[in-house]
N, C-alpha and C. Protein backbone atom coordinates (compact mmCIF):
# COMPACT_ATOMS: atom_id res chain seq x y z
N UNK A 1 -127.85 62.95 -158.51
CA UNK A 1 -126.61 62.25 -158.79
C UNK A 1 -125.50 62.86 -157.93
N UNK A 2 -124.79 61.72 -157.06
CA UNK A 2 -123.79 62.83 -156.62
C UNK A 2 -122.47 61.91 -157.02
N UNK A 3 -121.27 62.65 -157.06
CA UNK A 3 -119.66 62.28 -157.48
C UNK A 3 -119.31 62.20 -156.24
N UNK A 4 -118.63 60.80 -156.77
CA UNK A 4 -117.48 60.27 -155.43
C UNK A 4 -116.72 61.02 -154.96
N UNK A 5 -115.96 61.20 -153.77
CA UNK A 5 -115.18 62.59 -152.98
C UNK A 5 -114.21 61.94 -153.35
N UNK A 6 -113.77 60.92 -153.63
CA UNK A 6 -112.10 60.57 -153.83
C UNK A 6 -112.08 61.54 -155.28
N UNK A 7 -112.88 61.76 -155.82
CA UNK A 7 -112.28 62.59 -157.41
C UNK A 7 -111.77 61.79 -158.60
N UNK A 8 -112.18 60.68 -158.57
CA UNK A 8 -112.08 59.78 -159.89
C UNK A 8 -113.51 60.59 -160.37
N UNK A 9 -114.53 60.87 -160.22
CA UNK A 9 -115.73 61.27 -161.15
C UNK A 9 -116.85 60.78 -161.37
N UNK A 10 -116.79 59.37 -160.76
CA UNK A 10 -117.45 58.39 -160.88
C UNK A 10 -118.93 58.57 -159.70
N UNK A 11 -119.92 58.40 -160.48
CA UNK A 11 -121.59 58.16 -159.57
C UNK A 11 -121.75 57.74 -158.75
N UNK A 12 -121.83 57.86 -157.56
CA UNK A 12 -122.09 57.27 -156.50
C UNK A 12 -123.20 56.83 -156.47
N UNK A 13 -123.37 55.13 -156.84
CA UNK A 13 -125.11 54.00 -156.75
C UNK A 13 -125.69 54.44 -155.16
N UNK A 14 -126.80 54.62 -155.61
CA UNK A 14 -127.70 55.62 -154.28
C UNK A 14 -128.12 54.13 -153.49
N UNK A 15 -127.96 53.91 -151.69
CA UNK A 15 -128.27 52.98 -151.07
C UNK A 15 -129.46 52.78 -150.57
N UNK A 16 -129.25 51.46 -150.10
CA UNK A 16 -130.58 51.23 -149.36
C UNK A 16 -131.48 51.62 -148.78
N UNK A 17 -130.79 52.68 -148.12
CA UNK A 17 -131.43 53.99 -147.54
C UNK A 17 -131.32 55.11 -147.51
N UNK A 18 -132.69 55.43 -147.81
CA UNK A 18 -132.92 56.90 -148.45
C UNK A 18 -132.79 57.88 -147.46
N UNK A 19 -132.61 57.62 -146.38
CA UNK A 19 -132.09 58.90 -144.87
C UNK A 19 -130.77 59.24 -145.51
N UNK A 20 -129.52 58.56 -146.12
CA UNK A 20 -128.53 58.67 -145.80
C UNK A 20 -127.74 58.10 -147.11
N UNK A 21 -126.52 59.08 -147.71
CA UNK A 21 -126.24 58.76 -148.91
C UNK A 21 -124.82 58.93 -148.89
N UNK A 22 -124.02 57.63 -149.26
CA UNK A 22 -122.72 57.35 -149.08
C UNK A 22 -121.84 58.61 -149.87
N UNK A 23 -120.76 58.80 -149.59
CA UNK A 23 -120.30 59.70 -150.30
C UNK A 23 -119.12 59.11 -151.39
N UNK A 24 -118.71 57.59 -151.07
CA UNK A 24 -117.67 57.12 -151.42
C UNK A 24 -118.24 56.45 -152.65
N UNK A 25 -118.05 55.39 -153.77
CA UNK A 25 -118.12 54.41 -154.72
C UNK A 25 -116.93 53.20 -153.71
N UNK A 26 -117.64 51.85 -153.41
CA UNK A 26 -117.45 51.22 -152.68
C UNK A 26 -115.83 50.98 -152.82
N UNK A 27 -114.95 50.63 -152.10
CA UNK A 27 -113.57 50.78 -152.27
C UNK A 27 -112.97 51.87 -152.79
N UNK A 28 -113.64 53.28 -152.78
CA UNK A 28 -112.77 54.34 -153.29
C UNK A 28 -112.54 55.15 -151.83
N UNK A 29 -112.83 54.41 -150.28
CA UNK A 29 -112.73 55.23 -149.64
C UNK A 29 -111.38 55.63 -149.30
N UNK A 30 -110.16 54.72 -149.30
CA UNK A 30 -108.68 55.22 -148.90
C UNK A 30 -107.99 55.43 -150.13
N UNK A 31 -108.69 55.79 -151.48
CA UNK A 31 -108.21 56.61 -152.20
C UNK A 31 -107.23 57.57 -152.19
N UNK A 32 -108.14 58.70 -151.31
CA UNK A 32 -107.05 59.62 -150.86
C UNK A 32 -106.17 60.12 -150.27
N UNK A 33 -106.49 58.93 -149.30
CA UNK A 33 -105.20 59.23 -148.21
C UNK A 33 -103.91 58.12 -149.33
N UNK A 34 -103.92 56.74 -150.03
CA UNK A 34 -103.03 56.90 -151.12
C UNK A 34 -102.83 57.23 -152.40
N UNK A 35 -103.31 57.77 -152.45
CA UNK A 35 -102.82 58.86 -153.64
C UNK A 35 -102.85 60.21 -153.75
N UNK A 36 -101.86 60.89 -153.33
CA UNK A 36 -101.18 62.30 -152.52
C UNK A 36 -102.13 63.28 -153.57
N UNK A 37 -102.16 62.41 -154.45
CA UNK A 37 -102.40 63.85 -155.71
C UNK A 37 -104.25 64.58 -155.53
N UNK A 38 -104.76 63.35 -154.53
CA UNK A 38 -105.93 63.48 -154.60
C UNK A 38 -106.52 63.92 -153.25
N UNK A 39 -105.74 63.66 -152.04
CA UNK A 39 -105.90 64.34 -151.20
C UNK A 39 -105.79 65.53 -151.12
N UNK A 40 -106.89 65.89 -150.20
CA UNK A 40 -107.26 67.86 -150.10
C UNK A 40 -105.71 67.99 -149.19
N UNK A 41 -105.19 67.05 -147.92
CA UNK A 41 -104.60 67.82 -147.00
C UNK A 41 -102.97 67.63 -147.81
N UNK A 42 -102.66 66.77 -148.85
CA UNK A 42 -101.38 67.09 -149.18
C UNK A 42 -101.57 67.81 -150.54
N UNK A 43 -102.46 68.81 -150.83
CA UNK A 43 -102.48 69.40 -151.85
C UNK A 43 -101.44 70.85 -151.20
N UNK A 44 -101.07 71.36 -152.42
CA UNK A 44 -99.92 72.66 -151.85
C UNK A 44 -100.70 73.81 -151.16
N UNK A 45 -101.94 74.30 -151.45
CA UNK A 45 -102.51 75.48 -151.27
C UNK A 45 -102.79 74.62 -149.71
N UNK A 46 -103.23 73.92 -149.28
CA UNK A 46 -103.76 73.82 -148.42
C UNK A 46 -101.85 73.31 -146.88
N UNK A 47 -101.81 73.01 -147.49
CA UNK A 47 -100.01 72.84 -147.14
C UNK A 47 -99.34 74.09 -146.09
N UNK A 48 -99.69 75.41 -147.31
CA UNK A 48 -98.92 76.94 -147.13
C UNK A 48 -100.17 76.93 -145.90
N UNK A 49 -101.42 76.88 -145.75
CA UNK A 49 -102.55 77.41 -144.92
C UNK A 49 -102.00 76.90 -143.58
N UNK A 50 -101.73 75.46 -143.57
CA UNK A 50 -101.43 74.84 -142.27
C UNK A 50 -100.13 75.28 -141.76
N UNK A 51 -98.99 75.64 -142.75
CA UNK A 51 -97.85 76.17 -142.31
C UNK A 51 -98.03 77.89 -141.79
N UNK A 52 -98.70 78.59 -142.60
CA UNK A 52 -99.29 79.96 -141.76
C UNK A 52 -99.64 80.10 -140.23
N UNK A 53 -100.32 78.93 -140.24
CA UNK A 53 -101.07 79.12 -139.15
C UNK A 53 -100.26 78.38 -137.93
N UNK A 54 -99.37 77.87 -138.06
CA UNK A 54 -98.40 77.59 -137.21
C UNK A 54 -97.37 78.11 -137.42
N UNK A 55 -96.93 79.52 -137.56
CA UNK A 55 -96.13 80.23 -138.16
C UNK A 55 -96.11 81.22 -136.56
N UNK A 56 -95.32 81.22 -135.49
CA UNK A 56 -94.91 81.97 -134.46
C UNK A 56 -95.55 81.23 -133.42
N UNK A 57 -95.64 80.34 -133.71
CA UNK A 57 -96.21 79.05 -132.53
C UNK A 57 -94.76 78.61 -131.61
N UNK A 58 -94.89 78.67 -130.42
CA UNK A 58 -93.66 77.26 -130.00
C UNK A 58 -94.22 76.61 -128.95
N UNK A 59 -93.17 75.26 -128.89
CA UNK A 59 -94.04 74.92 -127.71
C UNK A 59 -93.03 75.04 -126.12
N UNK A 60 -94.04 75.04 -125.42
CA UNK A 60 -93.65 75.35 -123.93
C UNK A 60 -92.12 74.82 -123.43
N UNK A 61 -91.00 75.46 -122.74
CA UNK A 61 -90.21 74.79 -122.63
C UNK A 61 -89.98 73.30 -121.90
N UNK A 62 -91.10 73.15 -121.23
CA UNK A 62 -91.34 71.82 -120.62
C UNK A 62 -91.40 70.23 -121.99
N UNK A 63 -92.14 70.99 -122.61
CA UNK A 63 -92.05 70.41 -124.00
C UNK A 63 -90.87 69.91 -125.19
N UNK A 64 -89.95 71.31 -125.11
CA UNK A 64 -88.78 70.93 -125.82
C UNK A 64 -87.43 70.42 -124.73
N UNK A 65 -87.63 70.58 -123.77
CA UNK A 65 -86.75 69.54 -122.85
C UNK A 65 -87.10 68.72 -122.70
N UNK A 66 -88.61 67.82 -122.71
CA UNK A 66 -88.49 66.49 -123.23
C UNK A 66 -88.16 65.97 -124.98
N UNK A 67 -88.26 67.11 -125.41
CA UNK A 67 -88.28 66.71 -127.48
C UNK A 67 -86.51 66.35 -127.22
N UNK A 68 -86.05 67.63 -126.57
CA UNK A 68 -84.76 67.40 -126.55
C UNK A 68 -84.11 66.45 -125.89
N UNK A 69 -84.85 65.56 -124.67
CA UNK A 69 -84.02 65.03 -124.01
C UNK A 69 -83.85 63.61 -124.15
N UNK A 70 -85.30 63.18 -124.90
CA UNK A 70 -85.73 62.15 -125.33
C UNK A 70 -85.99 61.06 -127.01
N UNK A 71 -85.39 62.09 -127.57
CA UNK A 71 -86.12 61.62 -129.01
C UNK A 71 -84.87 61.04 -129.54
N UNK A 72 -85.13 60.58 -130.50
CA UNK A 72 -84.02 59.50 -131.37
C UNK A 72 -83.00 58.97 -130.56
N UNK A 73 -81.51 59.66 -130.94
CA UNK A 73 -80.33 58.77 -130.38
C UNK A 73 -80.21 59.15 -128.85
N UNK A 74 -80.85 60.44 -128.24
CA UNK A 74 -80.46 60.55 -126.99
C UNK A 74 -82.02 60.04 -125.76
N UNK A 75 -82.45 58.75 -126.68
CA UNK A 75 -83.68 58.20 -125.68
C UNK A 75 -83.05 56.94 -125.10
N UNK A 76 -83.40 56.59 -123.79
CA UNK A 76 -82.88 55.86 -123.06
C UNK A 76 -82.67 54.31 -123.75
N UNK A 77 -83.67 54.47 -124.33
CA UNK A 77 -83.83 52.90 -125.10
C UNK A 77 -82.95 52.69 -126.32
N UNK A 78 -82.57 54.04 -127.11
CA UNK A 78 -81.78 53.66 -128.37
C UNK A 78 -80.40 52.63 -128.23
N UNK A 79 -80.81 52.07 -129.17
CA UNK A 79 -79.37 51.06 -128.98
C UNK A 79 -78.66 51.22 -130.42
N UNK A 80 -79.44 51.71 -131.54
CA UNK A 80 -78.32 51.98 -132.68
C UNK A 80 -79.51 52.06 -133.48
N UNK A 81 -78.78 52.13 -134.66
CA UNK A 81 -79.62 52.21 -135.92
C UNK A 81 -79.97 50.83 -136.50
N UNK A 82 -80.04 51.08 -138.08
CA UNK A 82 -80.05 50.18 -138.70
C UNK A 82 -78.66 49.15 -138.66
N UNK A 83 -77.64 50.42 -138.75
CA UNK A 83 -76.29 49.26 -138.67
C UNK A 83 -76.63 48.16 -137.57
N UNK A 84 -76.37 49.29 -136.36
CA UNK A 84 -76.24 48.10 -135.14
C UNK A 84 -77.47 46.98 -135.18
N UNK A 85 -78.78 47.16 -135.69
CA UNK A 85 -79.54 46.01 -135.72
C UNK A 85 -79.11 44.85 -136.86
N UNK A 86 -78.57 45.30 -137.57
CA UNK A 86 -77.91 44.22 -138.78
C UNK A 86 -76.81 43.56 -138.35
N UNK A 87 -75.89 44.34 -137.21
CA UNK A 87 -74.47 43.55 -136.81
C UNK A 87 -75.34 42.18 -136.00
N UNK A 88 -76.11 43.33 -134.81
CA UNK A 88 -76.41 42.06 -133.88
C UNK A 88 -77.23 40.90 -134.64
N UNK A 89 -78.33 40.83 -135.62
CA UNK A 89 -78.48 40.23 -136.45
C UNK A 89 -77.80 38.83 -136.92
N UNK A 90 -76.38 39.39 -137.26
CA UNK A 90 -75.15 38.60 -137.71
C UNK A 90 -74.78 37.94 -136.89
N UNK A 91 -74.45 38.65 -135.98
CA UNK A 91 -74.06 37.98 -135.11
C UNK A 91 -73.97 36.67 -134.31
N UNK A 92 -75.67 37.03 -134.03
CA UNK A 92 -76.49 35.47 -133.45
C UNK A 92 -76.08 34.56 -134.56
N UNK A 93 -75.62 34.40 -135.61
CA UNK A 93 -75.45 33.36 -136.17
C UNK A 93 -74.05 32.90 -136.26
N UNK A 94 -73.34 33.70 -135.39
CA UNK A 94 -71.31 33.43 -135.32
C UNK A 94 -71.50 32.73 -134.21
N UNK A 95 -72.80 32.93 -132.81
CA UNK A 95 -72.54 32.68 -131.35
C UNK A 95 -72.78 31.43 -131.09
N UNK A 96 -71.81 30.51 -130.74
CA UNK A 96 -71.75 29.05 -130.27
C UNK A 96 -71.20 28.32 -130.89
N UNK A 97 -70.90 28.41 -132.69
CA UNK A 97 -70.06 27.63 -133.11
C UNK A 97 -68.67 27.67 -133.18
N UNK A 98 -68.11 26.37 -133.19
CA UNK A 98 -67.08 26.44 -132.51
C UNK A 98 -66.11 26.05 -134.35
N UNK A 99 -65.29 26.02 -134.68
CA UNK A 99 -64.47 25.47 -135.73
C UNK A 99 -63.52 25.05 -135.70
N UNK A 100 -63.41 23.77 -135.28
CA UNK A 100 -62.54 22.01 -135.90
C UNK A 100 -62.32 22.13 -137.03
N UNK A 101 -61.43 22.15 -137.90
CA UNK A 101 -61.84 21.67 -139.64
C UNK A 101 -61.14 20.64 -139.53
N UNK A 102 -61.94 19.28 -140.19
CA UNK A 102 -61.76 17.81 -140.51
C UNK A 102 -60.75 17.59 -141.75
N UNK A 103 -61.12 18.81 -142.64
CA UNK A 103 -59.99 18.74 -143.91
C UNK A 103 -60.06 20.29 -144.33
N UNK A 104 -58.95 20.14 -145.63
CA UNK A 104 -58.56 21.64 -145.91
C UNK A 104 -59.56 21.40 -147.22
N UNK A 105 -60.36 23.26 -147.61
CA UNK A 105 -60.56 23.41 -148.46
C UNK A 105 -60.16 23.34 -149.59
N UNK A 106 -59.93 22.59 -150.43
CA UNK A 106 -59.00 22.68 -151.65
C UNK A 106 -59.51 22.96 -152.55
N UNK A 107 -60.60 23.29 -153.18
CA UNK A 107 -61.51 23.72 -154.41
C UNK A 107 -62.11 24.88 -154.31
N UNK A 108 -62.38 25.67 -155.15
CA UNK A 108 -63.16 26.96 -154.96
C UNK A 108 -64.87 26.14 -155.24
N UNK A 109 -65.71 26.92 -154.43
CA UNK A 109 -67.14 26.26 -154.81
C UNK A 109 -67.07 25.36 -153.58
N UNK A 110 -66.31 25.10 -152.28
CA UNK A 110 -66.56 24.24 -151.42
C UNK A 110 -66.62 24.89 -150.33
N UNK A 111 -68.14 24.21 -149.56
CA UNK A 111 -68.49 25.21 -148.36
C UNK A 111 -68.17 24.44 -147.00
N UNK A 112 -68.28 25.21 -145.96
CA UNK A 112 -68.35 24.66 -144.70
C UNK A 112 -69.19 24.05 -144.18
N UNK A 113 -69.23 22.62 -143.91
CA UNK A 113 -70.56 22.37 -143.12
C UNK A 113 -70.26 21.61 -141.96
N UNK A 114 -71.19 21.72 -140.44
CA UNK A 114 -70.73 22.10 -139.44
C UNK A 114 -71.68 20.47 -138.92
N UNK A 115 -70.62 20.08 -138.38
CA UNK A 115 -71.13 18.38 -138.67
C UNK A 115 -71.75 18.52 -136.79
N UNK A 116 -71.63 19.20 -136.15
CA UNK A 116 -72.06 19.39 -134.80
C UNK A 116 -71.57 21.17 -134.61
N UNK A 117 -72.10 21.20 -133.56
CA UNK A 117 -71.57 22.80 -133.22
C UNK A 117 -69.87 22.97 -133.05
N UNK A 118 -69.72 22.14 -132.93
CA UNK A 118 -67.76 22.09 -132.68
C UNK A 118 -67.16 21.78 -133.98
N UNK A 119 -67.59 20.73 -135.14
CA UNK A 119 -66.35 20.16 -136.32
C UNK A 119 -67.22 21.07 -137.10
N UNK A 120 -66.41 21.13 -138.39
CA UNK A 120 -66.14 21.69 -139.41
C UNK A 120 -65.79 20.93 -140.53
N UNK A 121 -66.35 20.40 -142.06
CA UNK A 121 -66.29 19.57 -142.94
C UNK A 121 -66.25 20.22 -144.24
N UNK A 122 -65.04 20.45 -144.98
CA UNK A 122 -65.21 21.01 -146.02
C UNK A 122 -66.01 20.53 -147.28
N UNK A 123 -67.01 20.51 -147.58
CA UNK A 123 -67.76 19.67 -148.90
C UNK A 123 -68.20 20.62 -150.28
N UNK A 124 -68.76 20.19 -151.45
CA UNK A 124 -68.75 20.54 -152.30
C UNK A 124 -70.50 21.54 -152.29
N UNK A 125 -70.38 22.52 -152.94
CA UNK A 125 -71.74 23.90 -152.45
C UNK A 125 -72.98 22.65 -152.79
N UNK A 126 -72.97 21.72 -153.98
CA UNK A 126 -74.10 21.01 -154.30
C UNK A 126 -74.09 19.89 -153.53
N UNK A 127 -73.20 19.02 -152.97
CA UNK A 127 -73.56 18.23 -151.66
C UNK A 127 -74.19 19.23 -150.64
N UNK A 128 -73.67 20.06 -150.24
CA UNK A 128 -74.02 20.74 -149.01
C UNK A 128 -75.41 21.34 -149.24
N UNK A 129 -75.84 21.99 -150.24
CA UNK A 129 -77.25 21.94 -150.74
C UNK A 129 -78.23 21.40 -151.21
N UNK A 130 -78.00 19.79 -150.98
CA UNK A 130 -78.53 18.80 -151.74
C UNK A 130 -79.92 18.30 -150.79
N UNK A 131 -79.46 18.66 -149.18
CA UNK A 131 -80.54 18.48 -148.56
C UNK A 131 -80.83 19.80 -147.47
N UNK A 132 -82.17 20.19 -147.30
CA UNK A 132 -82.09 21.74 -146.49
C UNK A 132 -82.03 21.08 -145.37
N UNK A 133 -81.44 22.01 -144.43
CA UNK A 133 -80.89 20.95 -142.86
C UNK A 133 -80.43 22.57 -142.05
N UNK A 134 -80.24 22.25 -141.01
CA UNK A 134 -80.56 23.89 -139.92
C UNK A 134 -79.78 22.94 -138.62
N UNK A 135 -78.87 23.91 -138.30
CA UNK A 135 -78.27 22.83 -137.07
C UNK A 135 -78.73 23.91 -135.62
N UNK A 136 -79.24 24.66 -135.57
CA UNK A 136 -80.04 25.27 -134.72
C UNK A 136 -81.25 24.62 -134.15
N UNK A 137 -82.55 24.17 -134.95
CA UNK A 137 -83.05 23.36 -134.45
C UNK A 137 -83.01 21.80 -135.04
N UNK A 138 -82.07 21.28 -135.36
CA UNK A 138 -81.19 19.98 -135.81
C UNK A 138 -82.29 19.38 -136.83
N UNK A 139 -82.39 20.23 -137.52
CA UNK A 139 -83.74 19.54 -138.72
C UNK A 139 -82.74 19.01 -139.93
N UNK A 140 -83.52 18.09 -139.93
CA UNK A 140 -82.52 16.93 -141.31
C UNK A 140 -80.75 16.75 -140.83
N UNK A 141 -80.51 17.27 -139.92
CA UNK A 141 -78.83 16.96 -139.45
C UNK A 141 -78.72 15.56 -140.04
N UNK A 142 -79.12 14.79 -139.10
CA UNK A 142 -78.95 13.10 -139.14
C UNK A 142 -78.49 12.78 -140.80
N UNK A 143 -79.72 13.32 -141.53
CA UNK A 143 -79.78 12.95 -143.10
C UNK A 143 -78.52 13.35 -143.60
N UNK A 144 -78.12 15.36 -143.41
CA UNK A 144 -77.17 15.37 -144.26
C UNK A 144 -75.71 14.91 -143.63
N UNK A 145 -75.49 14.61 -142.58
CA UNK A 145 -74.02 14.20 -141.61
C UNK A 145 -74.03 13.16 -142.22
N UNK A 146 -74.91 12.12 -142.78
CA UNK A 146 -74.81 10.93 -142.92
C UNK A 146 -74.16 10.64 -144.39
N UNK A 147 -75.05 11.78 -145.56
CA UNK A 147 -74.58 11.87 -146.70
C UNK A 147 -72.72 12.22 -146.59
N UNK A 148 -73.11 13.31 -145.81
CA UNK A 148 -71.37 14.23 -146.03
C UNK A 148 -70.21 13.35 -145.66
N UNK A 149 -70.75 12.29 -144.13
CA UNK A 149 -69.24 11.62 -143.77
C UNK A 149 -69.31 10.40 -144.85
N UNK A 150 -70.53 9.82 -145.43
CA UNK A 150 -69.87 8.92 -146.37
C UNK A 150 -69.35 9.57 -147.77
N UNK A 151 -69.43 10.71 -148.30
CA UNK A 151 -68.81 10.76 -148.99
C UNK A 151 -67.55 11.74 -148.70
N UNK A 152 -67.35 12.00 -147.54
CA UNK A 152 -65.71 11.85 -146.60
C UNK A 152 -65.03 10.74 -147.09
N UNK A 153 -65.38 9.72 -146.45
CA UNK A 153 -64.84 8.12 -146.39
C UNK A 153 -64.39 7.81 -147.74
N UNK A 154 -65.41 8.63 -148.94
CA UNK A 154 -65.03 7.46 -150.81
C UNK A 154 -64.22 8.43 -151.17
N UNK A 155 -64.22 9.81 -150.79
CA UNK A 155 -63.14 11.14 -151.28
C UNK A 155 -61.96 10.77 -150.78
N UNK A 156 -62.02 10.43 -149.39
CA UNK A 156 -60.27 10.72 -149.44
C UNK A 156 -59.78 8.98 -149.24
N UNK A 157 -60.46 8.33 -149.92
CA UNK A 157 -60.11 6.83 -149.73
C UNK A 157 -59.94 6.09 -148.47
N UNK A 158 -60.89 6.20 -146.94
CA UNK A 158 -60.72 5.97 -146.00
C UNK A 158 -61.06 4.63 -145.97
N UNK A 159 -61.48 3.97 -146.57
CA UNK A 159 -61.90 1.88 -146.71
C UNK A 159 -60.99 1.19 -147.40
C-alpha cells in the first residue's frame, strides 16, 4: 500500500503496470504546489535551509548593473504602472469625439448620446439603454438614432 505524496492520506490504486507505481491519487498531483500548507518547499524548516545556504552569496557585479540598470521603472520599456495603464485605457474612449449638444440637460437621470462622432443628444438613461448600440463599430446606431430623434421631435413638440 503506498500514500499519496500530496499528504491528504489517501491509497494510491496500484496501475496497470507492475514495473512502475504512481505516486499521486489521480488529480492530487498540483496539490502541492496549491496548497502552501502542503508543500515541502514552502514549509518554514525547509525555507530557513534555502535562506542559509544563500546566506554570503552575491552576485557578480556584471549582474547587479544589469538588476540595477534594467528592472522595473528604470527598464527601457516601462511606461507606468497600473495608473498610467488605466488613464491610457480611458482615454481611448475621450479620442475622436467631438461634442455638439442638440439640447440642454434638464433632468437628473439623463445621459449623453452621441448621435454621430460630432452631435451630442441629451435623452433619458432608459431610452438610451433601451437598445445596446456601440458607435465605434456602429452596431445598432441606425436603430437607436432613429428611436432617440423621434422621440426628440414628440419631446420638444417639433410637428
Amino acid at each position: 500500500m503506498i500514500l499519496c505524496a500530496c499528504g491528504c492520506g489517501g491509497e494510491v490504486p496500484i496501475g496497470k503496470r507492475k514495473d512502475r507505481q504512481a505516486k499521486y491519487i489521480n488529480g492530487h498531483q498540483s496539490r502541492g504546489r496549491l496548497m502552501g500548507n502542503l508543500n515541502p518547499a514552502t514549509q518554514k524548516h525547509v525555507r530557513e535551509k534555502i535562506s542559509s545556504s544563500m546566506k554570503g552569496k552575491h552576485n557578480s557585479p556584471k549582474t547587479e548593473f544589469k538588476k540595477g540598470e534594467n528592472m522595473g521603472k528604470n527598464h527601457p520599456r516601462y511606461v507606468g504602472g497600473r495608473k498610467i495603464t488605466a488613464a491610457k485605457s480611458h482615454a481611448k474612449r475621450d479620442r475622436g469625439l467631438g461634442f455638439i449638444s442638440l439640447n440642454e440637460c434638464k433632468i437628473d437621470g439623463w445621459e449623453g448620446h452621441h448621435l454621430n462622432k460630432d452631435y451630442v443628444i441629451y435623452i433619458p438613461k432608459e431610452l438610451h439603454h433601451s437598445i445596446y448600440h456601440n458607435i465605434w463599430t456602429n452596431q445598432n446606431m441606425d436603430d437607436i438614432n432613429f428611436i432617440v430623434l423621434q422621440w426628440y421631435v414628440l419631446y420638444y413638440g417639433l410637428i
